[in-house]
C-alpha atoms as a PDB file:
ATOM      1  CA  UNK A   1       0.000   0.000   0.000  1.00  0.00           C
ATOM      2  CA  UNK A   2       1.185   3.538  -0.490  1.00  0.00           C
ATOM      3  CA  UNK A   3       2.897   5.291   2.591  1.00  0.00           C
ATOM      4  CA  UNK A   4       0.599   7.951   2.427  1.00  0.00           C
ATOM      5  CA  UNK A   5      -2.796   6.088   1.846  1.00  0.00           C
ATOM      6  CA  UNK A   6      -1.680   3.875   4.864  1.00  0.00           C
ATOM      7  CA  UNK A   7      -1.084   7.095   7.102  1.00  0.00           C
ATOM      8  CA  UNK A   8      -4.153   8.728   5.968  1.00  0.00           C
ATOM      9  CA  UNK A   9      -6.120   5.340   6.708  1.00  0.00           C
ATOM     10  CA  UNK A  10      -4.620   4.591  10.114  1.00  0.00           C
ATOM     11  CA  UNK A  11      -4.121   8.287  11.654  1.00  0.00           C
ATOM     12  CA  UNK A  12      -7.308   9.657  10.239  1.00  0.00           C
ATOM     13  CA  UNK A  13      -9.645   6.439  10.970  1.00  0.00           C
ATOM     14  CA  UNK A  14      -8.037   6.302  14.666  1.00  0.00           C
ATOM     15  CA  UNK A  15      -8.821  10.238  15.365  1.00  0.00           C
ATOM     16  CA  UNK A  16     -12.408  10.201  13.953  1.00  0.00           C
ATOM     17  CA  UNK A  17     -13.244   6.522  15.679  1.00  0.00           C
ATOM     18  CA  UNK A  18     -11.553   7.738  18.875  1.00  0.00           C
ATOM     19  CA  UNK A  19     -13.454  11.286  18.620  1.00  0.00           C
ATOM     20  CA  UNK A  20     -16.825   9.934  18.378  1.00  0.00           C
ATOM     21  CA  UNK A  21     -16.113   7.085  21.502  1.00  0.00           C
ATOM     22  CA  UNK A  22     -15.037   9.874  23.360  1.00  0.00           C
ATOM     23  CA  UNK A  23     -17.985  11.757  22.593  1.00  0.00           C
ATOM     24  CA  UNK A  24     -20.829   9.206  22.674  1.00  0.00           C
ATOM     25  CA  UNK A  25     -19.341   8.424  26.356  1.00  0.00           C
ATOM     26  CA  UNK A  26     -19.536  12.128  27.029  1.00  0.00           C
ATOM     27  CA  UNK A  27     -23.108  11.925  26.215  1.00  0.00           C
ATOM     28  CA  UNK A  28     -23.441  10.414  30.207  1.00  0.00           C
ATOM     29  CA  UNK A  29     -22.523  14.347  31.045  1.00  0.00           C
ATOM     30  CA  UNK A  30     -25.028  16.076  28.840  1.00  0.00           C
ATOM     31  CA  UNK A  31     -27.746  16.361  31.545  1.00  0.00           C
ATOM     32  CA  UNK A  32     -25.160  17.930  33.573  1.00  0.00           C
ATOM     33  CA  UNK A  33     -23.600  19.972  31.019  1.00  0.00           C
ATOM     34  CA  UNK A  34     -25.186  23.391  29.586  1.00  0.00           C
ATOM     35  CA  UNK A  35     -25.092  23.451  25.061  1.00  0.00           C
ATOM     36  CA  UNK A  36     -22.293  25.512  25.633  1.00  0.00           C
ATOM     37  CA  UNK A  37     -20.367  23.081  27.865  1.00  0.00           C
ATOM     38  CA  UNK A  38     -21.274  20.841  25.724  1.00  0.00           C
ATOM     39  CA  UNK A  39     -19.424  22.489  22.935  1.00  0.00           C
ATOM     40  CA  UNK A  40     -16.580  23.512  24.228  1.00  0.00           C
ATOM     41  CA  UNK A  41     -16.088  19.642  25.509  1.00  0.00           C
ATOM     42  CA  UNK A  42     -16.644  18.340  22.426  1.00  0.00           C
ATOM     43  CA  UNK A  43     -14.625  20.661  20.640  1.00  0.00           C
ATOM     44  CA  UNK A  44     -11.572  20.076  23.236  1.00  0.00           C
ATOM     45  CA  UNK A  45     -12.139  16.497  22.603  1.00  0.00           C
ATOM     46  CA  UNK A  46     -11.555  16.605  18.997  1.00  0.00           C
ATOM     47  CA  UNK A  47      -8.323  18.893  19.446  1.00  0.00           C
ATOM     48  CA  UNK A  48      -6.966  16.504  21.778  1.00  0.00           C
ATOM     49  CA  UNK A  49      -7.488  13.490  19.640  1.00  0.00           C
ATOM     50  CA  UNK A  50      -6.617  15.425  16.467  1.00  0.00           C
ATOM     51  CA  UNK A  51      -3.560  15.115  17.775  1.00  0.00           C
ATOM     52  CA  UNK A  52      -3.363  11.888  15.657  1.00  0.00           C
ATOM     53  CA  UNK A  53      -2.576  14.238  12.550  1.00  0.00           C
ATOM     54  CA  UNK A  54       0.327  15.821  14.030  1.00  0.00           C
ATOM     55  CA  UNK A  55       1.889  12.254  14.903  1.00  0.00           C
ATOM     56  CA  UNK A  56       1.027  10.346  11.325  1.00  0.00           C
ATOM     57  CA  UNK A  57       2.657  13.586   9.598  1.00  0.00           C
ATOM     58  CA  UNK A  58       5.882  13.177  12.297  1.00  0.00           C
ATOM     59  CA  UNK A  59       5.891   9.197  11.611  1.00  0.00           C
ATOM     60  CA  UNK A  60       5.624   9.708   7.427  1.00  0.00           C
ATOM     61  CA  UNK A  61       8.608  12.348   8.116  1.00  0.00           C
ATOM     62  CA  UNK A  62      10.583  10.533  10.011  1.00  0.00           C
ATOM     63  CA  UNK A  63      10.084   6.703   8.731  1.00  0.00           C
ATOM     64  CA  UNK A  64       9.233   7.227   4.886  1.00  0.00           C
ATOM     65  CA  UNK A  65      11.122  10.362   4.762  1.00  0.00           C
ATOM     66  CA  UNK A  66      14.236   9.892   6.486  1.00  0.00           C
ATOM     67  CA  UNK A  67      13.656  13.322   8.928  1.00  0.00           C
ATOM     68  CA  UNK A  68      12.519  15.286   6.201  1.00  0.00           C
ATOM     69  CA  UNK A  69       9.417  17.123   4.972  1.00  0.00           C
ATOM     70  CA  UNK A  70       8.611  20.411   2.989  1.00  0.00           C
ATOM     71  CA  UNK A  71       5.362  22.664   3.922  1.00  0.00           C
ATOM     72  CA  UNK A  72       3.507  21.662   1.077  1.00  0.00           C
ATOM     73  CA  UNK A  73       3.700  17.712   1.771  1.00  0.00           C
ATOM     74  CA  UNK A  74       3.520  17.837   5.271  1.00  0.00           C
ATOM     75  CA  UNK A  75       0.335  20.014   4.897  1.00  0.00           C
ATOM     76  CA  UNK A  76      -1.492  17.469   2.203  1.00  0.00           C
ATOM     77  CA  UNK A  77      -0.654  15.150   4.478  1.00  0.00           C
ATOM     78  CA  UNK A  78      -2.461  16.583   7.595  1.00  0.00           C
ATOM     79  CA  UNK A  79      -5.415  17.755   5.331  1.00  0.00           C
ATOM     80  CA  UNK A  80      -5.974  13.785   3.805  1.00  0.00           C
ATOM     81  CA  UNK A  81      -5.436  12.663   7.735  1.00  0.00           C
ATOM     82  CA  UNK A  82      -7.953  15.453   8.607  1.00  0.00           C
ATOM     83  CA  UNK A  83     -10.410  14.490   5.545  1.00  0.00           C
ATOM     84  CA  UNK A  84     -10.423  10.834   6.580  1.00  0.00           C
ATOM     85  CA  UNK A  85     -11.198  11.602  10.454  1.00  0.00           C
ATOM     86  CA  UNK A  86     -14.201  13.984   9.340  1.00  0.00           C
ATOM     87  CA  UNK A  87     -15.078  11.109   7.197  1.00  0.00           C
ATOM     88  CA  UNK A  88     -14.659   8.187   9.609  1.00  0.00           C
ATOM     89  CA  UNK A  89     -16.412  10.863  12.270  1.00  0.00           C
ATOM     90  CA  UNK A  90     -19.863  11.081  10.263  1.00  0.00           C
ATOM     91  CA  UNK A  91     -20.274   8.239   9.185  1.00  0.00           C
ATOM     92  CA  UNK A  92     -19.512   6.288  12.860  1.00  0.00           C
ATOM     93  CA  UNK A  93     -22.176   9.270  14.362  1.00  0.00           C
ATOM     94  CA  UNK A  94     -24.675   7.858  11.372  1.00  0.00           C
ATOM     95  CA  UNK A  95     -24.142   4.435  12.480  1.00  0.00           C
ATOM     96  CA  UNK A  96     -24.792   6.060  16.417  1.00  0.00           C
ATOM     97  CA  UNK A  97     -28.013   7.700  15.342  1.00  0.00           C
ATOM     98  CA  UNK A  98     -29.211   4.532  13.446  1.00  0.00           C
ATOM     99  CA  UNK A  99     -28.857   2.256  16.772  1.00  0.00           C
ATOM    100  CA  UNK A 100     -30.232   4.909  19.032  1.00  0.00           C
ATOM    101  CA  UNK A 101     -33.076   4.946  16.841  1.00  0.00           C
ATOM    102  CA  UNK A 102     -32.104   8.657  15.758  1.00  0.00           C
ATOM    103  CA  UNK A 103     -32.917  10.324  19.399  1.00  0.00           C
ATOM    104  CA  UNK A 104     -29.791  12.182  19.685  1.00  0.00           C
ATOM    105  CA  UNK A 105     -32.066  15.484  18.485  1.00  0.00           C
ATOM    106  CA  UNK A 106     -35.148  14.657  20.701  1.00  0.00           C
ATOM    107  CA  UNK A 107     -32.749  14.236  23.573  1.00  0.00           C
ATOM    108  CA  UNK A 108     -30.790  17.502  22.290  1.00  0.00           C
ATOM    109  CA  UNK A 109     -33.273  19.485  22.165  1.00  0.00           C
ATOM    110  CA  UNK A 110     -35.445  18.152  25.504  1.00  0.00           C
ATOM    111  CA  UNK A 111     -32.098  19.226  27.083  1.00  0.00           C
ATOM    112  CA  UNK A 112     -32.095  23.051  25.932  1.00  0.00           C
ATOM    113  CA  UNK A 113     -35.526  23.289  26.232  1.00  0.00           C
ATOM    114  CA  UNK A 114     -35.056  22.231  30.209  1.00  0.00           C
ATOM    115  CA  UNK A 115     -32.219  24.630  30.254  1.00  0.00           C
ATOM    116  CA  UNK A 116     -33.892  27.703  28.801  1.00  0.00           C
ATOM    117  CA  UNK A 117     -36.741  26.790  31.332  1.00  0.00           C
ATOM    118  CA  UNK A 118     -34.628  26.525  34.524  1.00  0.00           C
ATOM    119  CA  UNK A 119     -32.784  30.079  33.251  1.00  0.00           C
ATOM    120  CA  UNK A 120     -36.399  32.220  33.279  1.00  0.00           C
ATOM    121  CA  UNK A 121     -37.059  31.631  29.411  1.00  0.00           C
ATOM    122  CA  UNK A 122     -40.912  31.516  29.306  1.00  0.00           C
ATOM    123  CA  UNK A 123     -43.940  32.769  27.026  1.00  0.00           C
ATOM    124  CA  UNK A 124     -43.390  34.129  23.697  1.00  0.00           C
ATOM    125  CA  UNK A 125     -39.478  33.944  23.950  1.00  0.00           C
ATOM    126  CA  UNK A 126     -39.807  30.069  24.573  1.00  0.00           C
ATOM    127  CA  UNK A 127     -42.867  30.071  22.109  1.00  0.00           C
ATOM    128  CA  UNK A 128     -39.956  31.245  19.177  1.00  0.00           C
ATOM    129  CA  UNK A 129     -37.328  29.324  20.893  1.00  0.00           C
ATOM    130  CA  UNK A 130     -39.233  25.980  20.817  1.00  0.00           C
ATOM    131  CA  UNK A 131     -39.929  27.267  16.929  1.00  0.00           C
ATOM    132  CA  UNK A 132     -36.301  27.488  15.776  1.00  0.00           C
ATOM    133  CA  UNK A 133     -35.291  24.061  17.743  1.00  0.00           C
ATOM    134  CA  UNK A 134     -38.071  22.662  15.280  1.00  0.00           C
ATOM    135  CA  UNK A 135     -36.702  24.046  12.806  1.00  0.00           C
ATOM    136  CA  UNK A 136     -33.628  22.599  13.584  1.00  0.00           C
ATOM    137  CA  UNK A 137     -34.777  19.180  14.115  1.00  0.00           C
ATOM    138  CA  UNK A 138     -36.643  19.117  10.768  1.00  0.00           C
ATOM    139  CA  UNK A 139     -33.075  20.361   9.209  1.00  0.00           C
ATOM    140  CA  UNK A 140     -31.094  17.563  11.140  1.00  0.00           C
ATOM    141  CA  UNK A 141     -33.388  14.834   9.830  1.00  0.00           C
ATOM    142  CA  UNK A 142     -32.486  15.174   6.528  1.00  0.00           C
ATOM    143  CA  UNK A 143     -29.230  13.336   5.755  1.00  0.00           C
ATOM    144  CA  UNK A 144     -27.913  15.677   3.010  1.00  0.00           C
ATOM    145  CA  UNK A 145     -28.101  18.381   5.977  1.00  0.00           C
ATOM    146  CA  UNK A 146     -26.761  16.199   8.754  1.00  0.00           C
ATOM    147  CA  UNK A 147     -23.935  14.376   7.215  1.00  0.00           C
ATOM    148  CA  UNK A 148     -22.001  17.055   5.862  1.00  0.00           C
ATOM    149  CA  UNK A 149     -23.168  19.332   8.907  1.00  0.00           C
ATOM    150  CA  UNK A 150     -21.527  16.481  11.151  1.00  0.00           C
ATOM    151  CA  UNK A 151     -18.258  16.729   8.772  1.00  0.00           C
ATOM    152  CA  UNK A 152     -18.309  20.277   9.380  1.00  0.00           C
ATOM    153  CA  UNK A 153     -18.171  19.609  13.098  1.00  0.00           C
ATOM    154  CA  UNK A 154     -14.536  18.149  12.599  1.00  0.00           C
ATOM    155  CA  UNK A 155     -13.201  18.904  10.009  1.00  0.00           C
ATOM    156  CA  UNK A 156     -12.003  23.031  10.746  1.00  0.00           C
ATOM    157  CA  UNK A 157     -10.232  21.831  13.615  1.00  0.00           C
ATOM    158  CA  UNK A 158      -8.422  19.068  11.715  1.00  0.00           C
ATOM    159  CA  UNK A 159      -7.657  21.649   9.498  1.00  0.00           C
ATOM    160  CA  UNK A 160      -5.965  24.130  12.311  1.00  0.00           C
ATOM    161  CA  UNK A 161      -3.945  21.213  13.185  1.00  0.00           C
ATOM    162  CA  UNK A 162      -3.055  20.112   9.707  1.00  0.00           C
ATOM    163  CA  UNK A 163      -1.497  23.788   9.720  1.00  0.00           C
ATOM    164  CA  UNK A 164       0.013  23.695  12.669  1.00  0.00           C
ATOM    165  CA  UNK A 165       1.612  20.500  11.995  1.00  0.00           C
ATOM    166  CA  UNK A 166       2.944  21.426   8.547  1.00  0.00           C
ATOM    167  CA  UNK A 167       4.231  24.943   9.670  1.00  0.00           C
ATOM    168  CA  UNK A 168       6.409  23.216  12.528  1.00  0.00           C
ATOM    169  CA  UNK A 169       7.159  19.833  11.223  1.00  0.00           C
ATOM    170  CA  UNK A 170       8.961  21.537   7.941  1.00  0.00           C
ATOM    171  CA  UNK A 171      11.984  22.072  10.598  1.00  0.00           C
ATOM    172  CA  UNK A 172      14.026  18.919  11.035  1.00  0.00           C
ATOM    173  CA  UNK A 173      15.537  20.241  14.136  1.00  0.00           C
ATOM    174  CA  UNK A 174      11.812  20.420  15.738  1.00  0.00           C
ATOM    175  CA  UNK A 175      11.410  17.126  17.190  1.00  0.00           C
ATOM    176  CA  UNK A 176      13.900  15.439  15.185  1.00  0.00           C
ATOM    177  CA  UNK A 177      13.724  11.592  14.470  1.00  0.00           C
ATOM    178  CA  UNK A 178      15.311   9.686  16.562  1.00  0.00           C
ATOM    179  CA  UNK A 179      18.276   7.114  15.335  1.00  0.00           C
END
């Protein structure tokens, strides 16, 4: 197989299948969590794991490329690791939604609805909040929507790291291989 389909494969396949485990466990904290706790764990999540980009473009340097990369490689290289974990991430979260029966939104949007309740949110303000959360859920149940919404989820901060990677990686010096 070609060094850089197998790096794509395993680094990108291990950060989106570790991302979504991480986050279908975290879904045990979502009654405890506020949306924008929620978020911002989710979000941290994925950085952490997206680690998995940095390493597969320091392993292709090092291994395949004897200690060696330019920008330009080392950046395709994070974006097709990035790619694959968005990728691997949707479709694992369709396979999630299809054995809970698709009640990630009812649950989502029970859970806001509680929240804007317990923070004062009543009358015609929860009357146009209930309205967009509809409007949401009718959005999310389409699959043209949700798939490439859920790839959307990922895939910019796969991207920051795919940067971040190339731009320090390009110096042999920075964590050079090891002999």
């Amino acid at each position: 197989m070609n060094p850089i389909l197998r790096y794509t494969a395993t680094y990108g396949l291990l950060s989106g299948l570790a991302t979504c485990a991480v986050l279908i466990a975290g879904f045990t904290l979502q009654d405890r969590l506020s949306a924008v706790h929620q978020l911002w764990f989710g979000y941290l999540v994925m950085l952490v794991i997206l680690t998995f980009i940095f390493v597969g473009v320091k392993r292709y340097r090092d291994i395949e490329r004897g200690g060696v990369i330019r920008f330009l490689p080392a950046l395709g290289l994070g974006l097709a690791i990035a790619t694959a974990a968005g990728v691997a991430y949707a479709l694992l979260w369709e396979v999630y939604l299809a054995a809970t029966h698709y009640s990630f939104m009812d649950n989502y949007i029970a859970g806001i609805i509680r929240h804007a309740r317990a923070a004062g949110l009543s009358g015609d303000k929860l009357a146009r909040k209930m309205a967009e959360l509809e409007t949401m859920r009718a959005q999310y149940a389409n699959p043209l929507f949700r798939i490439p919404m859920t790839f959307m989820e990922i895939f910019p901060v796969g991207l920051g790291v795919a940067l971040l990677s190339a731009l320090s990686l390009q110096f042999p010096k920075f964590l050079p291989a090891r002999r």
